[in-house]
Every structure is written in structure tokens, then in C-alpha cells.
N, C-alpha and C. Protein backbone atom coordinates (compact mmCIF):
# COMPACT_ATOMS: atom_id res chain seq x y z
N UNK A 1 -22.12 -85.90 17.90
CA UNK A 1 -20.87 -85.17 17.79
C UNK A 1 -19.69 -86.09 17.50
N UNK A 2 -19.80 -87.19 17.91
CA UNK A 2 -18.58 -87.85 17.74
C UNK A 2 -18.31 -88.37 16.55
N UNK A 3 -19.69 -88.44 15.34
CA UNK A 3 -19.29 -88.73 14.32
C UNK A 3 -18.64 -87.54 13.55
N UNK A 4 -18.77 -86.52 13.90
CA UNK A 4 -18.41 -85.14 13.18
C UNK A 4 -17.13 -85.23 13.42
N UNK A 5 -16.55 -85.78 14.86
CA UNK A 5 -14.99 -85.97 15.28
C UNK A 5 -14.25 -87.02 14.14
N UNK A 6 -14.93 -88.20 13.87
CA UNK A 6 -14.74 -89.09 13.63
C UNK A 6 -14.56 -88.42 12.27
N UNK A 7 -15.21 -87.95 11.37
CA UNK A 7 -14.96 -87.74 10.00
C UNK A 7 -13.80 -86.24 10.00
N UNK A 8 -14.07 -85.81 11.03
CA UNK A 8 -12.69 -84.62 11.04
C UNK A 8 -11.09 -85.17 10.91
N UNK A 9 -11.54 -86.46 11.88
CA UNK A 9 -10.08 -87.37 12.10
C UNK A 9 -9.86 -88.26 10.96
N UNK A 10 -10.62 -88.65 9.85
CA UNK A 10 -10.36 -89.23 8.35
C UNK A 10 -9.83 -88.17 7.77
N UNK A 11 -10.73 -86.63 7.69
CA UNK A 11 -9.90 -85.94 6.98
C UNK A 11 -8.40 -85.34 7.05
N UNK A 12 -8.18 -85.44 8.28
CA UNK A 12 -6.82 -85.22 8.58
C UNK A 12 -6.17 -86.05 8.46
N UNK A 13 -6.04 -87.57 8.38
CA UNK A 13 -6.17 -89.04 8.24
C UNK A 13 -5.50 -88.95 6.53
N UNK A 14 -6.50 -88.19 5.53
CA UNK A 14 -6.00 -88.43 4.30
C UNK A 14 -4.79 -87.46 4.12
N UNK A 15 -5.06 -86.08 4.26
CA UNK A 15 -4.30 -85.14 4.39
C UNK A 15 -2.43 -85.57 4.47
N UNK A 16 -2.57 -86.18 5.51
CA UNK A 16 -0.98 -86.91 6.47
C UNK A 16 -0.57 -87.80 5.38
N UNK A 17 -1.51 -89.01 4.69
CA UNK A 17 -1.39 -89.77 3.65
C UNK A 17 -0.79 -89.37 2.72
N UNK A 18 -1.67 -87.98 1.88
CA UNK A 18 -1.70 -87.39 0.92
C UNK A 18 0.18 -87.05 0.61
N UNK A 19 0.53 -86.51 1.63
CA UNK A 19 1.67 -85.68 2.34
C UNK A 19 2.92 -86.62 1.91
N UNK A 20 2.80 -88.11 2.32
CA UNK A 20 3.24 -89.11 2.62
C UNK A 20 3.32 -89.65 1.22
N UNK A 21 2.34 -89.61 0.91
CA UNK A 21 2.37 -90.28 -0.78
C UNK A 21 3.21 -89.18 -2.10
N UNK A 22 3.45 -87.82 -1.48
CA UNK A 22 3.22 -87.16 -2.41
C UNK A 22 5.22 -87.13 -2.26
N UNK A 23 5.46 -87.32 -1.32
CA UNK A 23 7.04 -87.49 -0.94
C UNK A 23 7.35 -88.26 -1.48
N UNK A 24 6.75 -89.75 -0.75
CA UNK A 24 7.43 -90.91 -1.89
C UNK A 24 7.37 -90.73 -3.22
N UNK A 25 6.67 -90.00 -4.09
CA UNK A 25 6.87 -90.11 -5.45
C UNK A 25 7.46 -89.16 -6.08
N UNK A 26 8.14 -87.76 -5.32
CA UNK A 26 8.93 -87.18 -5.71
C UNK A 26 10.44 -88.13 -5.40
N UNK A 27 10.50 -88.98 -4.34
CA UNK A 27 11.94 -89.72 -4.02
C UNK A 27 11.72 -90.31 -4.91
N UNK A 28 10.92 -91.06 -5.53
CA UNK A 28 10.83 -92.08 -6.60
C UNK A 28 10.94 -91.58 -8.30
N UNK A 29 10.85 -90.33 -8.51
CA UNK A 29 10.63 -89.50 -9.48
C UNK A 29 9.32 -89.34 -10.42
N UNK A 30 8.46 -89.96 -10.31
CA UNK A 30 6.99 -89.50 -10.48
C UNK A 30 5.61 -88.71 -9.89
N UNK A 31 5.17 -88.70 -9.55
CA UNK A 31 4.34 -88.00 -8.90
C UNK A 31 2.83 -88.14 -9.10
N UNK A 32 2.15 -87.59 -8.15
CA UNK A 32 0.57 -87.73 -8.00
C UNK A 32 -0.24 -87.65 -9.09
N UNK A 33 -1.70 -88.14 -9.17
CA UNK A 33 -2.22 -87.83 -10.02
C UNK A 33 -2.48 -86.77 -9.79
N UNK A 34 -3.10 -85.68 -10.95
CA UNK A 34 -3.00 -84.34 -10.89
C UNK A 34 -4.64 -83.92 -10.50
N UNK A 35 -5.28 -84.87 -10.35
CA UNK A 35 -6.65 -84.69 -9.99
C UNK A 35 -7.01 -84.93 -8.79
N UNK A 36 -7.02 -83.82 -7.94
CA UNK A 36 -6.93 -84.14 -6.05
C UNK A 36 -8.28 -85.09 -6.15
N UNK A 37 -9.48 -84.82 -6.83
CA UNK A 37 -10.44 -86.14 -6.32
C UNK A 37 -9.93 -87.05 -6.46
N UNK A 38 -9.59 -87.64 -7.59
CA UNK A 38 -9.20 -88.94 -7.39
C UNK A 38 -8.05 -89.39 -6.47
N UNK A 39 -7.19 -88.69 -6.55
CA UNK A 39 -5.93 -89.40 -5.37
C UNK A 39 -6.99 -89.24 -3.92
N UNK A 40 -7.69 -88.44 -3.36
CA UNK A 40 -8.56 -88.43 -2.07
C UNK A 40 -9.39 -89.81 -2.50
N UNK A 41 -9.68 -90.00 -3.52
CA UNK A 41 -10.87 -91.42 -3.53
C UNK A 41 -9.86 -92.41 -2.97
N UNK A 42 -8.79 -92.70 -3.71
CA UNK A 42 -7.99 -93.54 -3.27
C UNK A 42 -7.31 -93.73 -2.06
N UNK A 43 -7.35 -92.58 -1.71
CA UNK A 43 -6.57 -92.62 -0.22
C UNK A 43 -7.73 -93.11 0.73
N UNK A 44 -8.83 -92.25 0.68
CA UNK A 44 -9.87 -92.43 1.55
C UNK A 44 -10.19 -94.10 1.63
N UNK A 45 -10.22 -94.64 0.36
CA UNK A 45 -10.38 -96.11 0.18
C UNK A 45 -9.19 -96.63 0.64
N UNK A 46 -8.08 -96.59 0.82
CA UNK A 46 -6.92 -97.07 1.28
C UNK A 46 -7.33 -96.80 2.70
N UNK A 47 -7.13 -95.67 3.45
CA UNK A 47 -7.76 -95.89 4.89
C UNK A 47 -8.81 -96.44 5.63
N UNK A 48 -9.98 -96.83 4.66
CA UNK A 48 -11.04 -97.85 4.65
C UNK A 48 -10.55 -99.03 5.26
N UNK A 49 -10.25 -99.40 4.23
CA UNK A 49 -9.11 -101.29 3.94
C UNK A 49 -8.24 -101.14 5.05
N UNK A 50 -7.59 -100.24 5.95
CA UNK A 50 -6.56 -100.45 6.55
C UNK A 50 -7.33 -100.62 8.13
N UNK A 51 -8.57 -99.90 7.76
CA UNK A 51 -9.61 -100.16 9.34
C UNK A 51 -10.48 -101.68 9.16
N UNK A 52 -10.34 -101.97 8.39
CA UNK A 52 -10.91 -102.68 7.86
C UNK A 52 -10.46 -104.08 7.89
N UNK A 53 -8.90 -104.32 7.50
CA UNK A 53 -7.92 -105.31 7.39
C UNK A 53 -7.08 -105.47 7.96
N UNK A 54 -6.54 -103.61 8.62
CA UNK A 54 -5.27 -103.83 9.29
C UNK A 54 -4.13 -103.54 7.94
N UNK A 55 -4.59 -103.19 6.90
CA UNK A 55 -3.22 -102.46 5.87
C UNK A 55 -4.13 -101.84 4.90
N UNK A 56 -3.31 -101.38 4.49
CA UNK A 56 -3.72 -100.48 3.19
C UNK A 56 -3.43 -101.08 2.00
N UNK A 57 -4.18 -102.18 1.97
CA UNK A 57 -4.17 -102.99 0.66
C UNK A 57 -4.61 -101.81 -0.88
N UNK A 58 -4.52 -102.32 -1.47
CA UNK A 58 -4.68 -101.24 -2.77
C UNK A 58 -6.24 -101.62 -2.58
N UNK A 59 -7.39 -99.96 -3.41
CA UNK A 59 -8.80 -100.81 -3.47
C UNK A 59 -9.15 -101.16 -4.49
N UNK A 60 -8.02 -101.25 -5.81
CA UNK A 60 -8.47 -101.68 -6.84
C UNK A 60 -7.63 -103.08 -7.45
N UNK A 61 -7.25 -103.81 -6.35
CA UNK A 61 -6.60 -104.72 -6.66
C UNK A 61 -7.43 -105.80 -5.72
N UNK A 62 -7.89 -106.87 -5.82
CA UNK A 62 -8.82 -107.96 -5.38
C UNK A 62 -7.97 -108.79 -4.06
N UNK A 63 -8.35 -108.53 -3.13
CA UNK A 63 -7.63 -109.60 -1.84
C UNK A 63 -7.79 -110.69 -1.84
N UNK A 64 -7.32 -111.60 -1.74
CA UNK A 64 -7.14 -113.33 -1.94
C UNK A 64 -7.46 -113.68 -0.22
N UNK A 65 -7.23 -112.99 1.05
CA UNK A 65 -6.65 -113.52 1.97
C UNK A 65 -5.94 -114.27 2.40
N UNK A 66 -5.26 -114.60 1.75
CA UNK A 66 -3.50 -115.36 1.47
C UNK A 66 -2.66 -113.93 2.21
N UNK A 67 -2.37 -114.12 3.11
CA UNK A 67 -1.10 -113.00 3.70
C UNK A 67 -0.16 -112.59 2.94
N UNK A 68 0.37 -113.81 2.49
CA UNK A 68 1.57 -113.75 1.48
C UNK A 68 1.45 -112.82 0.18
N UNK A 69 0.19 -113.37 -0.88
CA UNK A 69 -0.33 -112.71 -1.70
C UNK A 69 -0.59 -111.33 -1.53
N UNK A 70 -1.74 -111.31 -0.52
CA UNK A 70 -2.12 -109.77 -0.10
C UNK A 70 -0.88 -108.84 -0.06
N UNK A 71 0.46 -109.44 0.34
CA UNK A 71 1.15 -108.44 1.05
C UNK A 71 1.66 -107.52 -0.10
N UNK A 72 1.39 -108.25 -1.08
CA UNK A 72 2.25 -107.42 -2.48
C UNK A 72 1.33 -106.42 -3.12
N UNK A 73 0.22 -106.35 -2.64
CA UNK A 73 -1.17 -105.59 -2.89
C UNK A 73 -0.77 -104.48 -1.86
N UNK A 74 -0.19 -104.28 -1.01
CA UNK A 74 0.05 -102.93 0.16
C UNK A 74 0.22 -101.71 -0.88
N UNK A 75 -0.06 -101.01 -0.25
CA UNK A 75 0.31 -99.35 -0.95
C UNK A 75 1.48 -99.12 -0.72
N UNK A 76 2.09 -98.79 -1.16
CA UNK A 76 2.22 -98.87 -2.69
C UNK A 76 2.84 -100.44 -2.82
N UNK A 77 1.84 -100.58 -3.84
CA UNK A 77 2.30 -101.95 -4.27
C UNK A 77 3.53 -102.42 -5.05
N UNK A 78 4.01 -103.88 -5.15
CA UNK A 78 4.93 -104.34 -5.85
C UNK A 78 4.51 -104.16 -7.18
N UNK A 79 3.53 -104.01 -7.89
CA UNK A 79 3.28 -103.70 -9.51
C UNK A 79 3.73 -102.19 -9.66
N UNK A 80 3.49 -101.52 -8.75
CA UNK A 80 3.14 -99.89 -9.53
C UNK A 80 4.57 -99.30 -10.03
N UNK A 81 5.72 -99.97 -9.66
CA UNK A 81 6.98 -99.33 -10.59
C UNK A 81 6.67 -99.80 -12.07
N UNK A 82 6.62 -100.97 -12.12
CA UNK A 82 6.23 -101.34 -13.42
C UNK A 82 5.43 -100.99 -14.29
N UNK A 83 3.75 -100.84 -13.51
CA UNK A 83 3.45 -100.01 -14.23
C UNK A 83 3.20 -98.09 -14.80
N UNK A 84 4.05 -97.60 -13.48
CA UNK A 84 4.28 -96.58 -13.96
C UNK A 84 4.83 -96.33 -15.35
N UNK A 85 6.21 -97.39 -15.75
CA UNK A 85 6.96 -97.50 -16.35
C UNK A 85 5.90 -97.37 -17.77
N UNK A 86 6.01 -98.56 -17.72
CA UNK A 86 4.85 -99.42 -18.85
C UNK A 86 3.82 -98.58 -19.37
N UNK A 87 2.88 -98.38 -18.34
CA UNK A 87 1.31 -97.19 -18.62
C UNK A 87 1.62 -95.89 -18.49
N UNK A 88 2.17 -95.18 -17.98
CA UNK A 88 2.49 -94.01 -17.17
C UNK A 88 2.01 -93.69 -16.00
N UNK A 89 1.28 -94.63 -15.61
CA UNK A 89 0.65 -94.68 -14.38
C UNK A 89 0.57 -95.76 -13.39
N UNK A 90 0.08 -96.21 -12.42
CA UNK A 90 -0.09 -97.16 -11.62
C UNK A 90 -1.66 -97.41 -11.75
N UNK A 91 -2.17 -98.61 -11.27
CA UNK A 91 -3.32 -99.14 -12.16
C UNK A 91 -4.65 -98.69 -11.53
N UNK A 92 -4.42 -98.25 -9.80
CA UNK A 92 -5.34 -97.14 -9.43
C UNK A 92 -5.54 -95.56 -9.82
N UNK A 93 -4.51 -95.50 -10.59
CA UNK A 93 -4.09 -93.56 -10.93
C UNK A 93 -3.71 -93.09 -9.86
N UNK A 94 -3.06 -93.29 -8.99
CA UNK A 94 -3.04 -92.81 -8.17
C UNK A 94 -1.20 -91.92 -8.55
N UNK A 95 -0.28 -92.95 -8.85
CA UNK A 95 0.88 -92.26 -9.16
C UNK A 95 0.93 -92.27 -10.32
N UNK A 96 2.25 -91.28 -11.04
CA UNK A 96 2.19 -91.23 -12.72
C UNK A 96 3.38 -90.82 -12.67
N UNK A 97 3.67 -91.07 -14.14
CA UNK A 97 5.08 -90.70 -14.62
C UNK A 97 4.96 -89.24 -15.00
N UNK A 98 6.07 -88.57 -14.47
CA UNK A 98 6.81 -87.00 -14.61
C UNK A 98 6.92 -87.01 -16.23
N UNK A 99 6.31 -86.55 -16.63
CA UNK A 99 6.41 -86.34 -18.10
C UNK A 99 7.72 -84.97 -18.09
């Protein structure tokens, strides 16, 4: 039973995330990817890494274990304005530009 708890409490876990992510990118003026699997892959993998490491390093960006380095890898990372800009997206898909 407690794993059934345990995966009830991830899903509510992403949900809160989801919520969280989906704010910041209306304050920011872009917004989610439009494909709930994939933003859930990413989140779910972001809450991985954060049990895992202690942050929510991005999971498609490579950890050095350099603190310093890593720290610019956090969700949302120091790249993803840029490349929203640039790609229309951020390099996990996770955010995108408001067309």
C-alpha cells in the first residue's frame, strides 16, 4: 500500500508543479507545451532529479557536479529565455513562445 501512497503523492507532486510552471510562463509571456505528455515527462523527470540531487536540475541538460555549474541547469534554467526567444521553445519543450 504504501507504494500506491507513494505514487498518489508524485502525482499530486506533478500536478502542484504543473500549476507552478504554468504561472510562471504566463508572468513571463509564453507558455506550456501544448502536449500534457510531454510537459508530465518533464516534470515527473524534474521531480526525479530533485529526490535524487536535492533540485530540479533540468533532465535534459547533463550535470557536471560543479554546484556552481549545475546551478544554472535548475528549472527553469538560465538558457530557456534565450532559447525560447531563438527556437520558440526551451530545449526540453517544456516552455514555448505565445505565437
Amino acid at each position: 500500500m504504501s507504494g500506491l501512497i507513494q505514487l498518489f503523492k508524485m502525482e499530486e507532486e506533478i500536478k502542484k508543479l504543473i500549476k507552478r510552471y504554468q504561472k510562471y510562463a504566463e508572468e513571463k509571456g509564453f507558455k506550456l507545451n501544448s502536449n500534457e505528455k510531454v510537459v508530465e515527462g518533464v516534470v515527473r523527470a524534474l521531480l526525479i532529479r530533485e529526490k535524487q540531487f536535492g533540485k530540479k536540475y533540468c533532465p535534459c541538460r547533463k550535470m557536471t557536479n560543479d554546484k556552481k555549474q549545475d546551478k544554472k541547469i535548475i528549472c527553469p534554467c538560465i538558457y530557456h529565455l534565450d532559447e525560447i526567444e531563438k527556437d520558440g521553445h526551451c530545449f526540453c519543450n517544456l516552455f514555448f513562445k505565445n505565437e
